[in-house]
PDB file of N, CA and C in Angstrom:
ATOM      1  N   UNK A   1      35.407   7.380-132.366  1.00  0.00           N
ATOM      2  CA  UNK A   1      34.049   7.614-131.920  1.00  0.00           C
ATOM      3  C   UNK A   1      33.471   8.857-132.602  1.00  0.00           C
ATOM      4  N   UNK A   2      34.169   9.916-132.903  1.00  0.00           N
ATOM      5  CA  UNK A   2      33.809  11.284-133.057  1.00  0.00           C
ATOM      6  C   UNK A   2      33.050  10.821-134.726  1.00  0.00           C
ATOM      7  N   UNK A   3      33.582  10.007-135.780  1.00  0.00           N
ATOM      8  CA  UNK A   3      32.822   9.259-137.361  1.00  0.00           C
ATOM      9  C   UNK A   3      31.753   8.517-136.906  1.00  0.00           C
ATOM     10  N   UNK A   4      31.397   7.955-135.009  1.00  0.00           N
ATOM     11  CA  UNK A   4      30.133   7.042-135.107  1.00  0.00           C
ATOM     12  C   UNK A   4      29.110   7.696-136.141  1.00  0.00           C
ATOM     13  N   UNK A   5      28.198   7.081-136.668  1.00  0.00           N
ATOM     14  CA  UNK A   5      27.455   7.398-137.344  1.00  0.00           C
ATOM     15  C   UNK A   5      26.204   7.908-136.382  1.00  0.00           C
ATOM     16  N   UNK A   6      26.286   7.387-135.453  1.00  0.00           N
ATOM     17  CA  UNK A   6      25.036   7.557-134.124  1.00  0.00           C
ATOM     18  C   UNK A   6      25.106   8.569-133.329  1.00  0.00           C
ATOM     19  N   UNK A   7      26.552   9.317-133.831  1.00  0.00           N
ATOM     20  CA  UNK A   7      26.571  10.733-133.436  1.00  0.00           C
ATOM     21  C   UNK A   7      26.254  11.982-134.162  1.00  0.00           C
ATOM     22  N   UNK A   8      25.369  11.209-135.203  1.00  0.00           N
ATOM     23  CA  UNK A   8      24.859  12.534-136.060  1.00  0.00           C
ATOM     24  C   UNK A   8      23.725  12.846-136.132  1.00  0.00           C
ATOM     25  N   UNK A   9      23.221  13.996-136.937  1.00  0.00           N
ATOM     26  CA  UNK A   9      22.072  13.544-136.860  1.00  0.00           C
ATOM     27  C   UNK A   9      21.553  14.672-135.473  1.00  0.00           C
ATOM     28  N   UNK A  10      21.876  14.548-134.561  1.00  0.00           N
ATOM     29  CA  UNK A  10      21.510  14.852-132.991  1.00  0.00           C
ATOM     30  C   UNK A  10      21.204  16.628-132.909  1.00  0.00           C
ATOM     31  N   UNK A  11      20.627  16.608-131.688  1.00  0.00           N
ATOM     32  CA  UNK A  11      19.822  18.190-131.407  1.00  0.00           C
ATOM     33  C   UNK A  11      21.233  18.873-131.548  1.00  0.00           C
ATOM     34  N   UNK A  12      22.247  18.489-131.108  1.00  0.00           N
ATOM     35  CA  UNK A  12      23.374  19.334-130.386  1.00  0.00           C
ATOM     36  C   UNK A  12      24.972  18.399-131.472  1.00  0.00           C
ATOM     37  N   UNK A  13      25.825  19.160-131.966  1.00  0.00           N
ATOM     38  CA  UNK A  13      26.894  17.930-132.659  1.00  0.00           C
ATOM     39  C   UNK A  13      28.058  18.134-131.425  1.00  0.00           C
ATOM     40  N   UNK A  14      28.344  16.415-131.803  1.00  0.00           N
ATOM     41  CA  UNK A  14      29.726  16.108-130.917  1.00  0.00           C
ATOM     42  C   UNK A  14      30.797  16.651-131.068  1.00  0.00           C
ATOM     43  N   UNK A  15      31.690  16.983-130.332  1.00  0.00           N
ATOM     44  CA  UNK A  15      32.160  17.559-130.691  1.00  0.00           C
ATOM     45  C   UNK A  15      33.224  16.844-130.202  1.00  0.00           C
ATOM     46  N   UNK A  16      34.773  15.957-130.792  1.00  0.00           N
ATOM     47  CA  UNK A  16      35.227  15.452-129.234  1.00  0.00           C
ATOM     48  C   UNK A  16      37.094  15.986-129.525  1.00  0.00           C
ATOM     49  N   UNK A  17      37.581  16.653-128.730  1.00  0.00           N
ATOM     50  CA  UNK A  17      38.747  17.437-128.471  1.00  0.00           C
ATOM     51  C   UNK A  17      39.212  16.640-127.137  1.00  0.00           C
ATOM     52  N   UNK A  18      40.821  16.439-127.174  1.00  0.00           N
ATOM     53  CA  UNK A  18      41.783  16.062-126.337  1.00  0.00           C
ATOM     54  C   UNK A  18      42.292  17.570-125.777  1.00  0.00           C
ATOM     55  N   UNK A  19      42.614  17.796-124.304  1.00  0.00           N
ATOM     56  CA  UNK A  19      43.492  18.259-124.071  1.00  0.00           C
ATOM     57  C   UNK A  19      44.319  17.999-122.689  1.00  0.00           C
ATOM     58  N   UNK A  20      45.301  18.341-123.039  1.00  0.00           N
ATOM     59  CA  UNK A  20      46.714  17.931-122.294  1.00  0.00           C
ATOM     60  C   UNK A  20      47.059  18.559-121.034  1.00  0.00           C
ATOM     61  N   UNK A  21      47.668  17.986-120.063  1.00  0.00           N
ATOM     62  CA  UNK A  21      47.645  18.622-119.026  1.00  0.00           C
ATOM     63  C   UNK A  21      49.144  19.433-118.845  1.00  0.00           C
ATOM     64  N   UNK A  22      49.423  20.459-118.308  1.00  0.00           N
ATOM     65  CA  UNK A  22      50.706  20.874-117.794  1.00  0.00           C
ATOM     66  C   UNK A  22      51.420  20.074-117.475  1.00  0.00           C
ATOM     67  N   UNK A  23      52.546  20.249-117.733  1.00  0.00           N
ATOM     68  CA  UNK A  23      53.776  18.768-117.587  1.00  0.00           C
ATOM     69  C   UNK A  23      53.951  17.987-118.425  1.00  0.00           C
ATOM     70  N   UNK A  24      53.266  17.382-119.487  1.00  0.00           N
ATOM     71  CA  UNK A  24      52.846  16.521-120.575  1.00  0.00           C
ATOM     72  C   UNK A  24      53.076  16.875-121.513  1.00  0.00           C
ATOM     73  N   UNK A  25      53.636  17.723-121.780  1.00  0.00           N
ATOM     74  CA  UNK A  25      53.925  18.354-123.466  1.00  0.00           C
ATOM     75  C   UNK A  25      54.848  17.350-124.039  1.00  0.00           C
ATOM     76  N   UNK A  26      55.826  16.845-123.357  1.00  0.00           N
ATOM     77  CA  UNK A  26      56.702  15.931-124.415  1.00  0.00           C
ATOM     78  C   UNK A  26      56.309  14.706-125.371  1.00  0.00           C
ATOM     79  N   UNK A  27      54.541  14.408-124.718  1.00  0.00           N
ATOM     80  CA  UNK A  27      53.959  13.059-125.659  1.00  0.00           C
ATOM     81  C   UNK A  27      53.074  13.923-126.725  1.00  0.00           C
ATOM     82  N   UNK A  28      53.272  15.319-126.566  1.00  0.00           N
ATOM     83  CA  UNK A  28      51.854  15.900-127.696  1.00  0.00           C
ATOM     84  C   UNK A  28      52.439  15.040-129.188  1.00  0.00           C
ATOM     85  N   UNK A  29      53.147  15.012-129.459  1.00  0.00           N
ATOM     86  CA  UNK A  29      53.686  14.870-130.862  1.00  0.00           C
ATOM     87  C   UNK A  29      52.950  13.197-131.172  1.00  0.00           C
ATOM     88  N   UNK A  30      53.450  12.480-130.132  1.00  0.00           N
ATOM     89  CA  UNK A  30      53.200  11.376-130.132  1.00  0.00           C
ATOM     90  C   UNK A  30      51.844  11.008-130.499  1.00  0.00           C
ATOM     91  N   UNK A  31      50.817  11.801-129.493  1.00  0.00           N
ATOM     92  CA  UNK A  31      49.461  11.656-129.573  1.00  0.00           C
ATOM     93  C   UNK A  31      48.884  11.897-130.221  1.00  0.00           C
ATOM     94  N   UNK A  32      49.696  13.065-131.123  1.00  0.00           N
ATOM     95  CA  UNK A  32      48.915  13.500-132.544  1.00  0.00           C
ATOM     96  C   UNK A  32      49.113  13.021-133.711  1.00  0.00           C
ATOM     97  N   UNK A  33      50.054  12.146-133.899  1.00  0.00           N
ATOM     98  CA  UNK A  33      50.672  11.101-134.947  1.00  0.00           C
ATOM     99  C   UNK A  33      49.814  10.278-135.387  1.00  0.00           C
ATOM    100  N   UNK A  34      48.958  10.292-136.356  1.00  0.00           N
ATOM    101  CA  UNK A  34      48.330   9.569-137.046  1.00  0.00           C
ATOM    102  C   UNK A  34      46.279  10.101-136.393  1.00  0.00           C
ATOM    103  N   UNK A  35      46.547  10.821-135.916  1.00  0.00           N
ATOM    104  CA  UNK A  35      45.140  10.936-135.246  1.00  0.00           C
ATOM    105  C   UNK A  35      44.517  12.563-135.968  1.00  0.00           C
ATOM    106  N   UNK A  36      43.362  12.334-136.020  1.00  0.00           N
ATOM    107  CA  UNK A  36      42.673  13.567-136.273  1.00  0.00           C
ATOM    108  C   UNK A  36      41.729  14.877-135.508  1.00  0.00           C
ATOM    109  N   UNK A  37      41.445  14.538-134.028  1.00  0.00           N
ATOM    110  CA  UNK A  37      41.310  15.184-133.455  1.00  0.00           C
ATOM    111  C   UNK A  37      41.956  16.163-133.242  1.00  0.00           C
ATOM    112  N   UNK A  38      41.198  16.978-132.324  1.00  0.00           N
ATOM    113  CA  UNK A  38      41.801  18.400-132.183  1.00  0.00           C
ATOM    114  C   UNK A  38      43.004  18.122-131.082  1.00  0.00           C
ATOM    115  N   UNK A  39      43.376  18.514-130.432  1.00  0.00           N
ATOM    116  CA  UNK A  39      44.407  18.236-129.141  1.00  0.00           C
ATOM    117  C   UNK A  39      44.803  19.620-128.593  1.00  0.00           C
ATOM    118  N   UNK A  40      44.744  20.091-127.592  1.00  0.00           N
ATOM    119  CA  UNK A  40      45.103  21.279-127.020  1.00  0.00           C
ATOM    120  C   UNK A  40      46.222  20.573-126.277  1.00  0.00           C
ATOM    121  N   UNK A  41      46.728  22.131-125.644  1.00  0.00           N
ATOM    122  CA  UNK A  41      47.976  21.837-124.792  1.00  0.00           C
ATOM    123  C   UNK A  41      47.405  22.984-123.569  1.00  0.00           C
ATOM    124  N   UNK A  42      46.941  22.603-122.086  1.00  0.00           N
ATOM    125  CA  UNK A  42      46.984  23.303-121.233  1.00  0.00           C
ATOM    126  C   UNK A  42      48.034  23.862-120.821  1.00  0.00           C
ATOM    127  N   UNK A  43      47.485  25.438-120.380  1.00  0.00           N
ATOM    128  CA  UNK A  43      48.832  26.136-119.691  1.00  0.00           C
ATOM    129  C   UNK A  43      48.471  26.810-118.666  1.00  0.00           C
ATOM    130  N   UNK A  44      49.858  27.430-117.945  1.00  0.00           N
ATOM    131  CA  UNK A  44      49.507  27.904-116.392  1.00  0.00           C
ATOM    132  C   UNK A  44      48.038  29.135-116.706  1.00  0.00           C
ATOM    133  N   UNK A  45      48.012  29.795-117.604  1.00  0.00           N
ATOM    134  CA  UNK A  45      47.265  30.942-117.389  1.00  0.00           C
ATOM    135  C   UNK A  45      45.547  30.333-118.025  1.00  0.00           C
ATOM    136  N   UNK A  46      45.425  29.188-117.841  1.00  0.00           N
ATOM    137  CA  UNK A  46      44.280  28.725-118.328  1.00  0.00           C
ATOM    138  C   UNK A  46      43.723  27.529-117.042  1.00  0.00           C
ATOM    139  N   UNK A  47      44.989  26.713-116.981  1.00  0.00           N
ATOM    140  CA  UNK A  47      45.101  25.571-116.185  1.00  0.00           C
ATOM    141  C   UNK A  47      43.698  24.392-115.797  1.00  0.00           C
ATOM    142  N   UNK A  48      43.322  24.415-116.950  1.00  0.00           N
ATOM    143  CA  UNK A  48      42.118  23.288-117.103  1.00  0.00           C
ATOM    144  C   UNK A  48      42.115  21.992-116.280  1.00  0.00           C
ATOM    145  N   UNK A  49      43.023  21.466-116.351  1.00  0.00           N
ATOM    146  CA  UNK A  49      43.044  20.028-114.962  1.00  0.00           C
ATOM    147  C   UNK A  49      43.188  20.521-113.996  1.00  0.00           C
ATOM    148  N   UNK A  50      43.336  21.341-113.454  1.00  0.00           N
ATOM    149  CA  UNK A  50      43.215  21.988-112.311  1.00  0.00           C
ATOM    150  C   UNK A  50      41.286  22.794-111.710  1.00  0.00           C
ATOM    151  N   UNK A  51      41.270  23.159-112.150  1.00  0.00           N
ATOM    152  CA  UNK A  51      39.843  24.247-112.307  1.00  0.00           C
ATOM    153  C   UNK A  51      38.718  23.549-112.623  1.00  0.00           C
ATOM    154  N   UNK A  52      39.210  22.247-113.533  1.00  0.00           N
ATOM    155  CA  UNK A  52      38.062  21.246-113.452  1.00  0.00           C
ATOM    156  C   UNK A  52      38.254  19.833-112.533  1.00  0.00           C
ATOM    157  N   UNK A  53      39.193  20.069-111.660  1.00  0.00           N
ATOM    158  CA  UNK A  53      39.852  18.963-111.570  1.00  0.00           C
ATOM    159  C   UNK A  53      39.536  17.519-112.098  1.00  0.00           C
ATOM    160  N   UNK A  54      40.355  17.425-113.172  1.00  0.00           N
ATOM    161  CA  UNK A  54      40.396  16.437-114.191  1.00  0.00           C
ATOM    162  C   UNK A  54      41.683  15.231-113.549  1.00  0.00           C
ATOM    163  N   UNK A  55      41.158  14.096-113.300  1.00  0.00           N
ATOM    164  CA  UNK A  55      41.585  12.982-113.516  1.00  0.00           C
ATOM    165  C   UNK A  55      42.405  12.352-114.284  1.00  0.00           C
ATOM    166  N   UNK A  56      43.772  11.795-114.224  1.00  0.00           N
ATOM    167  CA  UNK A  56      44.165  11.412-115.727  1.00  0.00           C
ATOM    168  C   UNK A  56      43.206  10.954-116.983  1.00  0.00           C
ATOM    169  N   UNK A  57      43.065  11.095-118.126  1.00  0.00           N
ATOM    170  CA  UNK A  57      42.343  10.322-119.066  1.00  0.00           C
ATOM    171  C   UNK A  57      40.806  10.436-118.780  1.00  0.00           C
ATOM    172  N   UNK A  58      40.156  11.333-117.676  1.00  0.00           N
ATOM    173  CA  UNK A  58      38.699  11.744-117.875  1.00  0.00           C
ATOM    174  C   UNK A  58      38.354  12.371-119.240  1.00  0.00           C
ATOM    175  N   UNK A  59      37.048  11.653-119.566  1.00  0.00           N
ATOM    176  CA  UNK A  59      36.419  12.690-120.459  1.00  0.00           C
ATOM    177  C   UNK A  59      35.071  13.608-119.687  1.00  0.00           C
ATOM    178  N   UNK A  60      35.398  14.572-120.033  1.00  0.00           N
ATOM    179  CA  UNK A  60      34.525  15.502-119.366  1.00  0.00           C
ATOM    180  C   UNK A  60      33.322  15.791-120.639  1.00  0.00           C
ATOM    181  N   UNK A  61      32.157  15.683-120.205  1.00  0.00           N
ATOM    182  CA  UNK A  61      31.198  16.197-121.531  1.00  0.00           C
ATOM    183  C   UNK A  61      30.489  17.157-120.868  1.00  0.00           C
ATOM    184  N   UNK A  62      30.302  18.191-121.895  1.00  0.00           N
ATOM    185  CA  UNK A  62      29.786  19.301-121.584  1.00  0.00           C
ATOM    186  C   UNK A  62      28.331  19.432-122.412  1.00  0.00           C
ATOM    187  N   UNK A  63      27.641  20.060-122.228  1.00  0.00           N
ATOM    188  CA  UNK A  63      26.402  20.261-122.659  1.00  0.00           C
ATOM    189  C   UNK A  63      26.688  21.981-123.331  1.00  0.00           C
ATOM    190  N   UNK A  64      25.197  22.894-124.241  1.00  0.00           N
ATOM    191  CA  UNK A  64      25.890  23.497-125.313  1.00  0.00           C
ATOM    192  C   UNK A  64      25.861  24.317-123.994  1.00  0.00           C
ATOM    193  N   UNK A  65      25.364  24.467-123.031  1.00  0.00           N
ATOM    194  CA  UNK A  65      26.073  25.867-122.490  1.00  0.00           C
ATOM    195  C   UNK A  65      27.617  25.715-121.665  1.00  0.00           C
ATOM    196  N   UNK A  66      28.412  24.576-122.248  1.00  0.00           N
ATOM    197  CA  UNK A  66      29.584  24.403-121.844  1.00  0.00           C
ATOM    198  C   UNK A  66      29.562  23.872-119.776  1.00  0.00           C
ATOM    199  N   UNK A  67      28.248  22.970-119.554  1.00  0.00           N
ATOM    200  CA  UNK A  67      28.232  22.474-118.437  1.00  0.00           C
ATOM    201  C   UNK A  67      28.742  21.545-117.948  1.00  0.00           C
ATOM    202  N   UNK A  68      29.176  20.642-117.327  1.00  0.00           N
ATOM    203  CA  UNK A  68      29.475  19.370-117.345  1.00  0.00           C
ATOM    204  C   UNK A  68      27.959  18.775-117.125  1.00  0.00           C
ATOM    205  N   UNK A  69      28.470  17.203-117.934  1.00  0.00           N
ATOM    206  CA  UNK A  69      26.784  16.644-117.707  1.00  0.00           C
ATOM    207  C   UNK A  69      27.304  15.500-117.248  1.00  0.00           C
ATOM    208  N   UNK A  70      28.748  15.453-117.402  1.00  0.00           N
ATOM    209  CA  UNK A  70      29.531  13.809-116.879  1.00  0.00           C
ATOM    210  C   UNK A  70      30.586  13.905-117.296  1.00  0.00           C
ATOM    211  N   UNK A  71      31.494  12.739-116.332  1.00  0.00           N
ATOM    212  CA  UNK A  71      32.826  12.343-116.470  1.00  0.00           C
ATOM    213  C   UNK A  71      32.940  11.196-116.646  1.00  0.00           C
ATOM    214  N   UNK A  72      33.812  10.332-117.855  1.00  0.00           N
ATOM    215  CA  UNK A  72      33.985   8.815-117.655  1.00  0.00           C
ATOM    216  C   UNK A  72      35.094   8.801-117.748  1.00  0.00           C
ATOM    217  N   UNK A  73      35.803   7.955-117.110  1.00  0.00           N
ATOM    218  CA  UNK A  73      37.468   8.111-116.857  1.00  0.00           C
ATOM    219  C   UNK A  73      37.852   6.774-117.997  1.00  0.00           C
ATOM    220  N   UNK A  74      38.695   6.830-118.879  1.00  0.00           N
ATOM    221  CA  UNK A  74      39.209   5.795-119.888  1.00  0.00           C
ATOM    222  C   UNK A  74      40.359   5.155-119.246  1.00  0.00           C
ATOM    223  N   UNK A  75      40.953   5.642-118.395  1.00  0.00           N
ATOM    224  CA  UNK A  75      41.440   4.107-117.476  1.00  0.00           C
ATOM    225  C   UNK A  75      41.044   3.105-116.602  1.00  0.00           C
ATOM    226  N   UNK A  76      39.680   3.471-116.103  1.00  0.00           N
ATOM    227  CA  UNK A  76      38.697   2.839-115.547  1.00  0.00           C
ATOM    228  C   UNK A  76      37.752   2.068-116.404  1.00  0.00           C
ATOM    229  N   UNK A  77      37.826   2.227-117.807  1.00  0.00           N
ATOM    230  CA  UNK A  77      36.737   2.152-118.539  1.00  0.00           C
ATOM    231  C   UNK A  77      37.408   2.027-120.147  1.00  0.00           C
ATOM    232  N   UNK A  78      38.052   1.209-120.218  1.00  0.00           N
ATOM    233  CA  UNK A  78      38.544   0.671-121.454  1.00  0.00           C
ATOM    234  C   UNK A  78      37.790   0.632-122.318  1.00  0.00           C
ATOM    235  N   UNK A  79      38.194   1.386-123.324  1.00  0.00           N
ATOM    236  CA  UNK A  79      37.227   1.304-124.988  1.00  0.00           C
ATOM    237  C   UNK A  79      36.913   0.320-125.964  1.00  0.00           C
ATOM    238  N   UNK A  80      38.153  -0.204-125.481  1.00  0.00           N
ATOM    239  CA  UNK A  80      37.780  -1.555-126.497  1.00  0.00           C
ATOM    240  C   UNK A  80      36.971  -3.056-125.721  1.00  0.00           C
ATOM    241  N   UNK A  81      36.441  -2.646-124.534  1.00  0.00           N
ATOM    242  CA  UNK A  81      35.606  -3.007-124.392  1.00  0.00           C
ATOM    243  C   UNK A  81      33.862  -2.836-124.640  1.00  0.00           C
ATOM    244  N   UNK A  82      33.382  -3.352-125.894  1.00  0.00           N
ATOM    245  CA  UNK A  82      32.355  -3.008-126.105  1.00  0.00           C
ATOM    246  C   UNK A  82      31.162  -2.115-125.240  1.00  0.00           C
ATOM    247  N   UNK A  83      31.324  -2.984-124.297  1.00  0.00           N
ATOM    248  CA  UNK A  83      29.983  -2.216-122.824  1.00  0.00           C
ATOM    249  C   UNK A  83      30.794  -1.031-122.664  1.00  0.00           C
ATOM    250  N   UNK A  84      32.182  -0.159-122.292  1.00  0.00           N
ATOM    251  CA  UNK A  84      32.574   0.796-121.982  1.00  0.00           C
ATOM    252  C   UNK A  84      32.072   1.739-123.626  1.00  0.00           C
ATOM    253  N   UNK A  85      32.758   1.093-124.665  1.00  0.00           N
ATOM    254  CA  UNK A  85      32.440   2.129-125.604  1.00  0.00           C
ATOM    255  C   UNK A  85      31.069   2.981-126.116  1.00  0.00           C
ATOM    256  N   UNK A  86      30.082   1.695-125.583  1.00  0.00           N
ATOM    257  CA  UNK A  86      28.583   1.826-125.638  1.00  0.00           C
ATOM    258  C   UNK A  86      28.211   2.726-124.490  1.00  0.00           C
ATOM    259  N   UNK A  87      28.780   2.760-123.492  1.00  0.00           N
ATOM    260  CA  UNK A  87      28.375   3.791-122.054  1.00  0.00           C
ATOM    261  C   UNK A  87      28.507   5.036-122.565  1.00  0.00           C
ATOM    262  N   UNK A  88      29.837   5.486-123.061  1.00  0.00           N
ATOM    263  CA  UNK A  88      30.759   6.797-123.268  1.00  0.00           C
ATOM    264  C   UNK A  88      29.762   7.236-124.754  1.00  0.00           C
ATOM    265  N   UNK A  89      29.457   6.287-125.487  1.00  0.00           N
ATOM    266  CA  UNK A  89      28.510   6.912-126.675  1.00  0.00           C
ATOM    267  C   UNK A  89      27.039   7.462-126.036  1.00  0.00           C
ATOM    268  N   UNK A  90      26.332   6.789-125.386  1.00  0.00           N
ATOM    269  CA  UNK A  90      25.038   6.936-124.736  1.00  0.00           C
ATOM    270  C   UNK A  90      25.173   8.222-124.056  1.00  0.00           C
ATOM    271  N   UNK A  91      26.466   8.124-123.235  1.00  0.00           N
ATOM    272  CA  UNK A  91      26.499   9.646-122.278  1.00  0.00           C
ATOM    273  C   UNK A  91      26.664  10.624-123.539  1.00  0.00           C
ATOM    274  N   UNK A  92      27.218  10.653-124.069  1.00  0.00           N
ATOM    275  CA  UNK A  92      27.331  11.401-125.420  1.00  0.00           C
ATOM    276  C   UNK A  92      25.951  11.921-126.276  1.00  0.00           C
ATOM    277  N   UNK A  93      25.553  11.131-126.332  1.00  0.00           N
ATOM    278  CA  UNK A  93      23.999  10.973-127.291  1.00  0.00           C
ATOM    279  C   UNK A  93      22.851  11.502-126.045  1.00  0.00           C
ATOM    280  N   UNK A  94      22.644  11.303-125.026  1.00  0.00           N
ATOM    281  CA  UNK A  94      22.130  12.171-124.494  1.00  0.00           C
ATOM    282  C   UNK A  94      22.235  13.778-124.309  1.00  0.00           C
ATOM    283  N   UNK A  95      24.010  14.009-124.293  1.00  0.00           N
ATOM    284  CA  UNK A  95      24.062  15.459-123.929  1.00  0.00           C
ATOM    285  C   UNK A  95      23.899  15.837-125.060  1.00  0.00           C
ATOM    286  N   UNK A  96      24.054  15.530-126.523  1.00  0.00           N
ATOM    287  CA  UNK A  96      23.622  16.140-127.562  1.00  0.00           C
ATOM    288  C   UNK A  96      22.317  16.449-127.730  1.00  0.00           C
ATOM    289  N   UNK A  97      21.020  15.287-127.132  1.00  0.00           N
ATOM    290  CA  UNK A  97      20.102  15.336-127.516  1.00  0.00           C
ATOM    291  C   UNK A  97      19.437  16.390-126.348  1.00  0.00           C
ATOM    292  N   UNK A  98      19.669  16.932-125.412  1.00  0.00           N
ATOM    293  CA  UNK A  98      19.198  17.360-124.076  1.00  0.00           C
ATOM    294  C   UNK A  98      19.118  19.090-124.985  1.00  0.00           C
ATOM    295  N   UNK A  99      18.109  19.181-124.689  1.00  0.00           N
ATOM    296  CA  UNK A  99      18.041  21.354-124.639  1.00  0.00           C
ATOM    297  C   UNK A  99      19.299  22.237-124.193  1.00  0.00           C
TER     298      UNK A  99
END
């Protein structure tokens, strides 16, 4: 999603980063194998799924002052279903385009 072409262009750029929750470190390798995104690794002195309380597999989008503007959860909402991938771009393309 992060190469759509429909993500360019926009008031604000996409920006799209994975990160990992505490406990989960043993699949980082896995997840980063062949992929180009960024990928963080949460830790106790930061503890991001916690503080945002994050959902397995939520994407959280933030707007530029780092707000949330929405959550779509990708186990609820399968990507390779066209209508899901088209939702998660739109929520996207708005928070870019928003002030």
């Amino acid at each position: 999603m992060q190469a759509d072409g429909d993500l360019t262009g926009l008031a604000l750029e996409v920006r799209i980063l994975g990160v990992n929750g505490i406990g989960r470190e043993s699949g980082n390798a896995a997840m980063c194998t062949g992929r180009s995104i960024p990928w963080l690794q949460d830790v106790v002195g930061e503890d991001v799924y916690s503080s945002w309380a994050v959902t397995y597999r939520d994407v959280i989008i933030l707007d530029a002052e780092n707000r949330v503007t929405g959550i779509y959860n990708l186990t609820s909402n399968d990507l390779s279903v066209t209508a899901n991938y088209d939702a998660l771009k739109a929520m996207l393309i708005h928070a870019a385009s928003s002030p």
